[in-house]
Each structure stands twice: as C-alpha cells, then as structure tokens.
C-alpha atoms as a PDB file:
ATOM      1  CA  UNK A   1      18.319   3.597   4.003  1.00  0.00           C
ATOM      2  CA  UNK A   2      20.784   6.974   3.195  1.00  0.00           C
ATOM      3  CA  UNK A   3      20.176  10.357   4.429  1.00  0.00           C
ATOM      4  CA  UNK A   4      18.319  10.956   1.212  1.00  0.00           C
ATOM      5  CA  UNK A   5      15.848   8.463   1.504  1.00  0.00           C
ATOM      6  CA  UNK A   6      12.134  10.269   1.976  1.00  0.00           C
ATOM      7  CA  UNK A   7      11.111   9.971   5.278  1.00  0.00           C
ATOM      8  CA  UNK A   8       7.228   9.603   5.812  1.00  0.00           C
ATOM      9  CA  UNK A   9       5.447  10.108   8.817  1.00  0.00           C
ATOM     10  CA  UNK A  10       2.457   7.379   8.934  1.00  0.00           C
ATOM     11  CA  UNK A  11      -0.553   8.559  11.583  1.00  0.00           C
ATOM     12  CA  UNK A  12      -3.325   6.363  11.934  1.00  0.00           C
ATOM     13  CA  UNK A  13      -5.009   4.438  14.543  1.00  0.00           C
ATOM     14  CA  UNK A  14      -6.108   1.527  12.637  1.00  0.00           C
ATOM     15  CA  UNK A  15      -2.805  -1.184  12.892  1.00  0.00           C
ATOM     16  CA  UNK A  16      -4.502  -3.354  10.312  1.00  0.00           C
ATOM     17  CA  UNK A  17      -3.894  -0.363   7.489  1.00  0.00           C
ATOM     18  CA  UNK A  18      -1.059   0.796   9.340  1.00  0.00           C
ATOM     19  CA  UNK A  19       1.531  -1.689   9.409  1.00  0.00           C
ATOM     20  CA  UNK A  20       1.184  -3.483   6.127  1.00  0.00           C
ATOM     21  CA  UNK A  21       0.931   0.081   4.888  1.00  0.00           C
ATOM     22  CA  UNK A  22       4.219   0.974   6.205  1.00  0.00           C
ATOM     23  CA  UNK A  23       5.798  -2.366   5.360  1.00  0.00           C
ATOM     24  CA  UNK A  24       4.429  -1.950   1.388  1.00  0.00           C
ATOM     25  CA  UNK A  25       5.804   2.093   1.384  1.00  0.00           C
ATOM     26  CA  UNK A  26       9.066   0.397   3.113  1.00  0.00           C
ATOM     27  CA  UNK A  27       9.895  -1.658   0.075  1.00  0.00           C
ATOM     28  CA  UNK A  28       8.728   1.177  -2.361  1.00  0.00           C
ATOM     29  CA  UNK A  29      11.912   2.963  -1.199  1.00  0.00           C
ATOM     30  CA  UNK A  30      10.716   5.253   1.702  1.00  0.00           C
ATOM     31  CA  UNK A  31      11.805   5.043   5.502  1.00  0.00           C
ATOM     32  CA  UNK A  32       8.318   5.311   7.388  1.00  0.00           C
ATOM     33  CA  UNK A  33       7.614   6.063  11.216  1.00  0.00           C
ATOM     34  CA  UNK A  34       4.429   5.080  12.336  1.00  0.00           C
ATOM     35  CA  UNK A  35       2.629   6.593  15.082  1.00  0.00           C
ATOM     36  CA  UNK A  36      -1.244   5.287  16.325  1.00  0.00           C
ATOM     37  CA  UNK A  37      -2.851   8.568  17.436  1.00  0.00           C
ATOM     38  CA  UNK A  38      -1.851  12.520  17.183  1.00  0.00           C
ATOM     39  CA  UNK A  39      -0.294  12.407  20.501  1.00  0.00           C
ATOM     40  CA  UNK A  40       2.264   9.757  19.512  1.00  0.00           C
ATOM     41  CA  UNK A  41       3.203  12.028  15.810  1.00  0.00           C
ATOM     42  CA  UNK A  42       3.943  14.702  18.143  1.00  0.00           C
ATOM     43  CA  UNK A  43       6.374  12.721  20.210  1.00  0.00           C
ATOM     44  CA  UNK A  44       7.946  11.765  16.699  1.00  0.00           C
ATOM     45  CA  UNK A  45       8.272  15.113  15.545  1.00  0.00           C
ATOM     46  CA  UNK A  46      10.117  15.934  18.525  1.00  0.00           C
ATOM     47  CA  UNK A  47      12.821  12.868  17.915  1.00  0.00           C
ATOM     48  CA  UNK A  48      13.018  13.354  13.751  1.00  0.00           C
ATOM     49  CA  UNK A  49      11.603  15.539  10.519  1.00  0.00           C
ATOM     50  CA  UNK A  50       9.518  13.402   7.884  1.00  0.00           C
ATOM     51  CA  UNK A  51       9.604  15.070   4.519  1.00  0.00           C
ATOM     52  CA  UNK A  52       5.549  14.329   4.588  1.00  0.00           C
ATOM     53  CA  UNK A  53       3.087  13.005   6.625  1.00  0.00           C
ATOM     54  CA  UNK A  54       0.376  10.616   5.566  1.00  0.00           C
ATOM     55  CA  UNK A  55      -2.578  11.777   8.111  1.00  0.00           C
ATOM     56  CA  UNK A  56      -6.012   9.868   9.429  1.00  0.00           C
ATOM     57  CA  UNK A  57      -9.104  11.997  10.031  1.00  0.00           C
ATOM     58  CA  UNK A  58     -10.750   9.894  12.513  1.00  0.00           C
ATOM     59  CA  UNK A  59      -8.718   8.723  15.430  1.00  0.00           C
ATOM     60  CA  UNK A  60      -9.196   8.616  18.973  1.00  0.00           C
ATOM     61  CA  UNK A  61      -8.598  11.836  20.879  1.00  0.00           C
ATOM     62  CA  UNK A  62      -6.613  14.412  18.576  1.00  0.00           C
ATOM     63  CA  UNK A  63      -8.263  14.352  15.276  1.00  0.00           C
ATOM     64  CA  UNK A  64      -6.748  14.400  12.115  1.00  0.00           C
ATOM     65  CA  UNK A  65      -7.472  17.907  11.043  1.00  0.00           C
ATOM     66  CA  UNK A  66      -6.498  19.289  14.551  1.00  0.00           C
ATOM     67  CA  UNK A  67      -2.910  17.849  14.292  1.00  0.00           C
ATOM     68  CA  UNK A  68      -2.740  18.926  10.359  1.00  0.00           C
ATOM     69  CA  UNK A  69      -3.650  22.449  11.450  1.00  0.00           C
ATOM     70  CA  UNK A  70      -0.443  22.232  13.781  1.00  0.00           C
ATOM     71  CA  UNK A  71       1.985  19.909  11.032  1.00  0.00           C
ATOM     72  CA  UNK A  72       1.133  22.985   8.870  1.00  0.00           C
ATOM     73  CA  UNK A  73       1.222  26.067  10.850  1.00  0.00           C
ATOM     74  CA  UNK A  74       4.541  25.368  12.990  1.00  0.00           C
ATOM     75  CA  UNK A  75       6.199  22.542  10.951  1.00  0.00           C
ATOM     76  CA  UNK A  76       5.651  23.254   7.054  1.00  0.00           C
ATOM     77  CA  UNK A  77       5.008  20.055   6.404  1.00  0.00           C
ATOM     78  CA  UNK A  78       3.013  18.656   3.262  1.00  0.00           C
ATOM     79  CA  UNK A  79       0.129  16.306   4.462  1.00  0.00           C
ATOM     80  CA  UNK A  80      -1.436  13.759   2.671  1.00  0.00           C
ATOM     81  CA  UNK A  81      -5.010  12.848   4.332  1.00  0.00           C
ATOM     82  CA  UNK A  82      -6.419   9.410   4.611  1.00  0.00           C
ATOM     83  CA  UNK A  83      -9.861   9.311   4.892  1.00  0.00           C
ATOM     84  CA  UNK A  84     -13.182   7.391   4.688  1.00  0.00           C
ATOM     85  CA  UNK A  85     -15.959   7.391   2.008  1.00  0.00           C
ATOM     86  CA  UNK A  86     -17.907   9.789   4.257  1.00  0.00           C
ATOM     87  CA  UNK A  87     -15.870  11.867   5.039  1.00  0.00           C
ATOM     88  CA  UNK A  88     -16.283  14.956   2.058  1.00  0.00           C
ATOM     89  CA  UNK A  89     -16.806  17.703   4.570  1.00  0.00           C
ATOM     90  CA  UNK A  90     -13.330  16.957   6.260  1.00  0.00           C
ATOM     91  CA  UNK A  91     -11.583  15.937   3.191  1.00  0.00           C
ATOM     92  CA  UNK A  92     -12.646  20.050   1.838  1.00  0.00           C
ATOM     93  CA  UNK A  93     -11.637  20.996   5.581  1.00  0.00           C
ATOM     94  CA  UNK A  94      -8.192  19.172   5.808  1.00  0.00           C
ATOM     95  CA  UNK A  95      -7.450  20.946   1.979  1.00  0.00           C
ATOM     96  CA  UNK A  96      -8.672  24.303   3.547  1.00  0.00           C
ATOM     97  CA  UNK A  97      -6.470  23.708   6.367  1.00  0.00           C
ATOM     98  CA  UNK A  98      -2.994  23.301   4.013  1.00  0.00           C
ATOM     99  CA  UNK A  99      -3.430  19.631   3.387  1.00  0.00           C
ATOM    100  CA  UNK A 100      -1.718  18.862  -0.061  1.00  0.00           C
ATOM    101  CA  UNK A 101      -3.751  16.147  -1.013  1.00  0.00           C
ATOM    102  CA  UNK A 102      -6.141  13.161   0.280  1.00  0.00           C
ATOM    103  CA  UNK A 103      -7.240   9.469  -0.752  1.00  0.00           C
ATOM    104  CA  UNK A 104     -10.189   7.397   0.261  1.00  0.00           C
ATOM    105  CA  UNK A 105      -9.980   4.008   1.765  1.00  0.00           C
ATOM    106  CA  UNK A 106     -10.029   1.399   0.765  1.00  0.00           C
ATOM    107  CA  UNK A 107      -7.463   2.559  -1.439  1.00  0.00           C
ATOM    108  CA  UNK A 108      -4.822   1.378  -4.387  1.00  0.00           C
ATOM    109  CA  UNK A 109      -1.297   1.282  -2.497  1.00  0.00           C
ATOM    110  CA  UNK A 110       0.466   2.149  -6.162  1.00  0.00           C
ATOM    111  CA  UNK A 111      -1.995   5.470  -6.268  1.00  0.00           C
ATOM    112  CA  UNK A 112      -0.932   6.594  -3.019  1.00  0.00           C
ATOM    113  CA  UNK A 113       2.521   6.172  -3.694  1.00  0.00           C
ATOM    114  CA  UNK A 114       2.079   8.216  -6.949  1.00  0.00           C
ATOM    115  CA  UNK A 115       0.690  10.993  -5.145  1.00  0.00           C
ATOM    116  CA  UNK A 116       3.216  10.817  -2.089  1.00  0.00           C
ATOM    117  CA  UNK A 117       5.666  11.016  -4.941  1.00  0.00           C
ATOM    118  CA  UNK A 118       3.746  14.167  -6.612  1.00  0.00           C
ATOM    119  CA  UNK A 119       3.663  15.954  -3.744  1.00  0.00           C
ATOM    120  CA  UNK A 120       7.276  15.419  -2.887  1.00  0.00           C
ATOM    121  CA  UNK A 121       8.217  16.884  -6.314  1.00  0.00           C
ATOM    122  CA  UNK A 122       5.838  19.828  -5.719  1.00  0.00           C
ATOM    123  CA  UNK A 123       7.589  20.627  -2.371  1.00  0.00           C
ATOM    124  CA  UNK A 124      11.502  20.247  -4.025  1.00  0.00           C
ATOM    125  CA  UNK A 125      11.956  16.990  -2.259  1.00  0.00           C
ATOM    126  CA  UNK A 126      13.405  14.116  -4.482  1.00  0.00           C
ATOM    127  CA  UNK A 127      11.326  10.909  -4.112  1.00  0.00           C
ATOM    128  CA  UNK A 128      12.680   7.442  -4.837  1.00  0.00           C
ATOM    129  CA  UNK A 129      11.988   7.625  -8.873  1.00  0.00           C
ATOM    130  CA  UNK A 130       9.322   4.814  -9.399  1.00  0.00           C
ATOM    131  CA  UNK A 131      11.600   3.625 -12.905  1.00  0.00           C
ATOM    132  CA  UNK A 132      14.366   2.876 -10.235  1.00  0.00           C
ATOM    133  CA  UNK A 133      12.155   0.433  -8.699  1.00  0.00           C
ATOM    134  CA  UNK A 134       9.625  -0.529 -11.731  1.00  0.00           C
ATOM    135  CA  UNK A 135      11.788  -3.788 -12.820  1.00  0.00           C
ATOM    136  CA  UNK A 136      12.615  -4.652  -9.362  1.00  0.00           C
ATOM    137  CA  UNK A 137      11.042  -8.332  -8.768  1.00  0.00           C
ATOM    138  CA  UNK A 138       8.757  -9.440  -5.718  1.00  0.00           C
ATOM    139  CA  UNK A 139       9.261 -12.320  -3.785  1.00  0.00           C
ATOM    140  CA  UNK A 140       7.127 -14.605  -1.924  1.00  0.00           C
ATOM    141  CA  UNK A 141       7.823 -17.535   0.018  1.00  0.00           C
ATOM    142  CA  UNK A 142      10.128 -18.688  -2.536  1.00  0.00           C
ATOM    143  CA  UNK A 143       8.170 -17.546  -5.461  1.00  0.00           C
ATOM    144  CA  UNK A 144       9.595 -14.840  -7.874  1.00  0.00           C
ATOM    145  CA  UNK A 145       7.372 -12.028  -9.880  1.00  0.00           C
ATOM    146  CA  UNK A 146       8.659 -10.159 -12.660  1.00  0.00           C
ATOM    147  CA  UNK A 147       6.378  -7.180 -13.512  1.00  0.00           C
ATOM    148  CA  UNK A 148       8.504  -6.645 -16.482  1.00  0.00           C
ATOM    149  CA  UNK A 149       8.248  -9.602 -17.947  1.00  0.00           C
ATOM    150  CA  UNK A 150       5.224 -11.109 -16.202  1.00  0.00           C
ATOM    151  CA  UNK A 151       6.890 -13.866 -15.426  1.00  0.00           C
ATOM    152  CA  UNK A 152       6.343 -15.733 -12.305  1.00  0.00           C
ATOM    153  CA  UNK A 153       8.638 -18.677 -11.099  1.00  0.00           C
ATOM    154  CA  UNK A 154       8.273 -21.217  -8.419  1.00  0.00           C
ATOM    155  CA  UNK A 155      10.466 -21.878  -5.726  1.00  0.00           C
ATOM    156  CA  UNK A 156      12.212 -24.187  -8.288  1.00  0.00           C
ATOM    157  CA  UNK A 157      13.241 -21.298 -10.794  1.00  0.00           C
ATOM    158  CA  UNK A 158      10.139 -23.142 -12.774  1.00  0.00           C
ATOM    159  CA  UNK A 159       8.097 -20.695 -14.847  1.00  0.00           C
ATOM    160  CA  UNK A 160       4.658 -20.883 -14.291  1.00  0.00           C
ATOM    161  CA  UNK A 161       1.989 -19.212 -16.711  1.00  0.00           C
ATOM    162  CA  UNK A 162      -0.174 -16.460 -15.357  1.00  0.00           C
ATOM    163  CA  UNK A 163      -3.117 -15.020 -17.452  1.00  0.00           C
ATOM    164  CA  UNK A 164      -3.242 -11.066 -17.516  1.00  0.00           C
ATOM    165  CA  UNK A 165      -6.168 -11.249 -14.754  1.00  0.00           C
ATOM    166  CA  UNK A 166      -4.037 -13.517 -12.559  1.00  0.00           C
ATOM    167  CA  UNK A 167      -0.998 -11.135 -12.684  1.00  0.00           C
ATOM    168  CA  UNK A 168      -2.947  -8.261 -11.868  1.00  0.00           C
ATOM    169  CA  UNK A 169      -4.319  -9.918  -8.895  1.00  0.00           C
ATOM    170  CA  UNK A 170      -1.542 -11.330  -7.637  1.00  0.00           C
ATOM    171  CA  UNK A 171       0.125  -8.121  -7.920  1.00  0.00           C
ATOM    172  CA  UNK A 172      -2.160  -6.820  -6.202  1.00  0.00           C
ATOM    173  CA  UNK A 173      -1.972  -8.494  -3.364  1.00  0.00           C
ATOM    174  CA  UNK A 174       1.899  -8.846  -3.227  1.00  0.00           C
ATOM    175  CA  UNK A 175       1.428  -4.568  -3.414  1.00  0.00           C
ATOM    176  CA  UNK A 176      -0.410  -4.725  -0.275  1.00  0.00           C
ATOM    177  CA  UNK A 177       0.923  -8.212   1.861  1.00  0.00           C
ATOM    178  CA  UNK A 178      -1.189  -9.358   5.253  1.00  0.00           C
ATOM    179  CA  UNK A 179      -3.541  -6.247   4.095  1.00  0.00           C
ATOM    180  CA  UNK A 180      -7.004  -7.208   3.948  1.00  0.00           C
ATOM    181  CA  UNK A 181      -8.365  -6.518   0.184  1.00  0.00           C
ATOM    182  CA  UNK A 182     -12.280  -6.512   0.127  1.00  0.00           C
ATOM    183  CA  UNK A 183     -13.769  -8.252  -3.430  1.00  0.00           C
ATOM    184  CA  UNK A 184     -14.675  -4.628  -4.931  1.00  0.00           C
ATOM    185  CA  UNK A 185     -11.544  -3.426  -4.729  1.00  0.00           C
ATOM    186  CA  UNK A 186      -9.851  -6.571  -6.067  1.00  0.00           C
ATOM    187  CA  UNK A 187     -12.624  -6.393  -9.120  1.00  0.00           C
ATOM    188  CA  UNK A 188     -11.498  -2.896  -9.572  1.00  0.00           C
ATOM    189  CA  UNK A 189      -7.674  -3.358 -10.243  1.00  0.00           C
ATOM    190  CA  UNK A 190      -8.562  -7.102 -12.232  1.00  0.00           C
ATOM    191  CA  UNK A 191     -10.596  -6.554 -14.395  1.00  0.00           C
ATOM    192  CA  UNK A 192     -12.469  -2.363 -13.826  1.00  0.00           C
ATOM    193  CA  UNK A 193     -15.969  -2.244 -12.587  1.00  0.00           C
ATOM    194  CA  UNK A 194     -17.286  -3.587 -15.372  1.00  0.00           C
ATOM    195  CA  UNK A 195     -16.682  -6.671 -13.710  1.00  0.00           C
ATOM    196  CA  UNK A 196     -19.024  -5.524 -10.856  1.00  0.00           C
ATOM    197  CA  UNK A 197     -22.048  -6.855 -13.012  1.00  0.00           C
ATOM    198  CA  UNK A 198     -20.624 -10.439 -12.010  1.00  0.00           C
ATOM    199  CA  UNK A 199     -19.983 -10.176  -8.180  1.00  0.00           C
ATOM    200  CA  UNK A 200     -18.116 -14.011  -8.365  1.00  0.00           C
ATOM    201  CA  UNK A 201     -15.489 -12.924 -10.966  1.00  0.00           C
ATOM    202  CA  UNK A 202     -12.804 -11.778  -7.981  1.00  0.00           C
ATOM    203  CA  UNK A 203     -13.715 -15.579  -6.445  1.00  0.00           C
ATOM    204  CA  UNK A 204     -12.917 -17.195  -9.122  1.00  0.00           C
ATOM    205  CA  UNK A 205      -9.892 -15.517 -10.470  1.00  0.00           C
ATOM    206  CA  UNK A 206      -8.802 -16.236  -6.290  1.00  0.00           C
ATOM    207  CA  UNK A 207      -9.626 -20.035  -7.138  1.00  0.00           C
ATOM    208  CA  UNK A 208      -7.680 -20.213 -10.523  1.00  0.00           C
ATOM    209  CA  UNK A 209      -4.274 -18.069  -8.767  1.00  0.00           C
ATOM    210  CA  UNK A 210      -4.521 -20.348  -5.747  1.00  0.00           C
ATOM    211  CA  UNK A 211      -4.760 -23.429  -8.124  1.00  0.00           C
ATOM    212  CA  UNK A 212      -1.208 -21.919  -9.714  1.00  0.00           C
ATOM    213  CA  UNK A 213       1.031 -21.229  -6.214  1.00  0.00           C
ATOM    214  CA  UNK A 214      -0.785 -23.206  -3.121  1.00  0.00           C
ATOM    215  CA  UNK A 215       0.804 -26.881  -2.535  1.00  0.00           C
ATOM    216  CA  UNK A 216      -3.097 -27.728  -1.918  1.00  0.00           C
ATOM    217  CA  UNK A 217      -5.846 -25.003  -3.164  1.00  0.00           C
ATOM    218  CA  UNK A 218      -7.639 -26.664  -1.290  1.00  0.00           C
ATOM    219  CA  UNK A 219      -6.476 -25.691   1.899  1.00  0.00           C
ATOM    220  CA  UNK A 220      -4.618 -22.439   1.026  1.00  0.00           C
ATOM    221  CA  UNK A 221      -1.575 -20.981   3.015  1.00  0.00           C
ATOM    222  CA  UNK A 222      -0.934 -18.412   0.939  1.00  0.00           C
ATOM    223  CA  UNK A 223      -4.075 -16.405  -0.028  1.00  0.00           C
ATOM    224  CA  UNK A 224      -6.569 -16.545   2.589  1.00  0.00           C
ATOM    225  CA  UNK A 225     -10.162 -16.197   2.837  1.00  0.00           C
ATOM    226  CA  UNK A 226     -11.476 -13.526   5.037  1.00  0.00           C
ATOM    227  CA  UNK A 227     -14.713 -14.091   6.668  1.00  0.00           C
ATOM    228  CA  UNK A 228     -17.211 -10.698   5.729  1.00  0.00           C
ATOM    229  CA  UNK A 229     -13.781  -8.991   4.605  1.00  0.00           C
ATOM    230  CA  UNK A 230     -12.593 -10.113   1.337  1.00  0.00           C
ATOM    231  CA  UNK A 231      -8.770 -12.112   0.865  1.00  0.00           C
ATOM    232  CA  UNK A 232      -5.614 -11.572   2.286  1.00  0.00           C
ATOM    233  CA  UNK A 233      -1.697 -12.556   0.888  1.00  0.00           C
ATOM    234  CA  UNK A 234      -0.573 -14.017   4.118  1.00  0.00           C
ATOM    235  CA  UNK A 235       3.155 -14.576   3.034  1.00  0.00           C
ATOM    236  CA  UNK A 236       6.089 -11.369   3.646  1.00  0.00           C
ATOM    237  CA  UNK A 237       6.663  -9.725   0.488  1.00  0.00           C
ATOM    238  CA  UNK A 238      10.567  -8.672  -0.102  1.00  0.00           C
ATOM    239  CA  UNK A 239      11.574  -6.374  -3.185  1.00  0.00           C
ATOM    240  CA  UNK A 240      14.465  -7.519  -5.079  1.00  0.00           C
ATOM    241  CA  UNK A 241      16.968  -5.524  -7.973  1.00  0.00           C
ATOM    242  CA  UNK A 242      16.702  -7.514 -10.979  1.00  0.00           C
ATOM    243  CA  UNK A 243      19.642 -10.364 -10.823  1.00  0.00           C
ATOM    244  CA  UNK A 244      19.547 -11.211  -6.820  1.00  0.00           C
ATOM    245  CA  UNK A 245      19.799 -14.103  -5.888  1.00  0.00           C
ATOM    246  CA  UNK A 246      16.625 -16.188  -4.105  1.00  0.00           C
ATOM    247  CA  UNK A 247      16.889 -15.609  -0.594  1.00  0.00           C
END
C-alpha cells in the first residue's frame, strides 16, 4: 500500500461481516483498520486518520450514531453507516447526524464499494479507480477467473465453461470469500428476484458450480453448505493484474 492508498476505518462488532469485509475491501485497493466496538475506533483515531469510516449502528456499549456524532463534529470525517433492515429511524438519524450515506445488510460488497468510492469523490479524496482493478483476475485455490473474459481455468491452465448464472455466482462468492451469503441474496445477484418465485434455483445453480470446481461435489471443500444460513466460499481469494503468474 502507498501513502495514497484510501484508508478506511471498519467499526463493527460482528467479526463474521467484519473480517471477510475487510479482507474483500483489502483486495479492492483500500488499506482497512478494523476496530469491534466504538471504544476500540477511538483508540485508532488516536494512532492514524482514515479518509472514511464504514460505521455499525448496533454494537455493544457506544452506539453507532453516538460515535458518528463525534467522527463528525471533531474529526470531519465522511461516514458510511451499516445497518439492519429495521433500522429506518437510525438510518434518518445517522444522515441527520452528518452521515454521508448508509447500506442495509445483508448487502452487495461491489455496491458498497461503489458508494465508498462516491463518497470519496464527493469529499476530494481520490479512490482506487474501479477500471484500474475491473480486468484484474481472482484466484482461488489454484483456480483463475477472468471477469473480462469470463473465463475460468483450473489449476491446470484448463478452461472450463461457466454459464452466465454460474459466473455470476461464483463471482459472487469470490467478491465476498469465508462470508456467509444467505439464498435470497445469492438469487438476487444470479438471476434478480424474479427468481424468488422458485426458492431452489440458488441450490441448484450451487449444485451445477460445485459439479464444475470441487474434486468430489459430493463432498465439497470449496463451497460449503451452511446450516439455517445459506453457502459460504471457504477458499482465500487473492486479486491478480492481468498477466501474473499462478501463485
């Protein structure tokens, strides 16, 4: 990372969103410091400036709108808000309060980082231009992705066809890795919510991807099930500039 890589400051209390958010926003081009509660962002602040801070509501002691009163009064810092389905009352709060903008969870990791990059703009900070990292592949225990092209390749260098649904899925998951991804909001960036009307499409678009990169579908590795929850890409994700080698 250079000095003119955007620095985000990450506050939630949640480690299952937190990390693999910060990981995902980490190969997007950002440096990210994460920090569990309010007290811990404060601690941070006193160590390093973040050029914006990506805020819970709801966390144990401090709450979310108390700390953005504070990033906004005596820091001048924008503030995204991440908050819950409920949560409208806050949400209007937090944007009375100087927030610059807010998603709701479960939420599209590409979306966010279009508005962390909107706000940036609006403030005169340069984000990492998405075009600088649009052809940039994905790789997966040994498997390549090329968004460009669509074009995924086993650990071989073997091309292996992907239908439009199963890129969008597996892009989808390789956007958000060891996140879990619940089956609506899988449906929603496959195939829309038209697809709602048949609550097994996301299961079997799973079954047909799995079929294309698990040694046994059977007994996946790679996409697992979770229990109540949804799926989950269990393998580390790493972003490379078109041409690099296979690491």
């Amino acid at each position: 990372m250079t000095q003119d890589t955007p620095k985000i400051l990450l506050v939630d209390d949640e480690a299952t969103l937190r990390e693999p958010l910060a990981e995902y926003l980490k190969g997007q081009g950002f440096a990210v410091i994460e920090a569990e509660s309010a007290a811990v962002a404060r601690s941070e602040l006193t160590a390093q400036r973040p050029d914006l801070v990506l805020l819970d509501i709801m966390m144990p002691g401090e709450d979310g709108l108390s700390l953005c009163r504070h990033l906004v009064e005596t820091q001048g810092l924008p503030v995204i808000f991440l908050t819950a389905r409920g949560e409208a009352m806050d949400r209007i709060l937090g944007l009375e309060l100087g927030a610059d903008d807010y998603v709701v969870k479960p939420f599209e990791p590409r979306e966010l980082v279009a508005r962390i990059r909107t706000v940036l703009r609006r403030v005169g900070r340069a984000a990492v231009p998405e075009s600088d990292m649009e052809d940039w592949h994905y790789q997966f225990d040994g498997w390549v992705l090329d968004p460009l092209k669509r074009k995924l390749t086993d650990p071989e260098g073997v091309t292996v066809p992907i239908s439009t649904a199963e890129f969008r899925l597996l892009r989808a998951f390789l956007d958000s890795p060891r996140q879990v991804m619940d089956r609506d909001l899988l449906l929603d960036l496959v195939q829309g919510r038209a697809a709602h009307l048949f609550d097994r499409a996301v299961d079997n678009q799973v079954s047909r991807l799995r079929r294309k990169i698990e040694a046994n579908s059977s007994d996946p590795q790679l996409i697992l099930t979770v229990r109540g929850g949804g799926y989950r890409l269990a393998a580390g994700v790493k972003r490379l500039a078109p041409g690099t080698e296979r690491s």
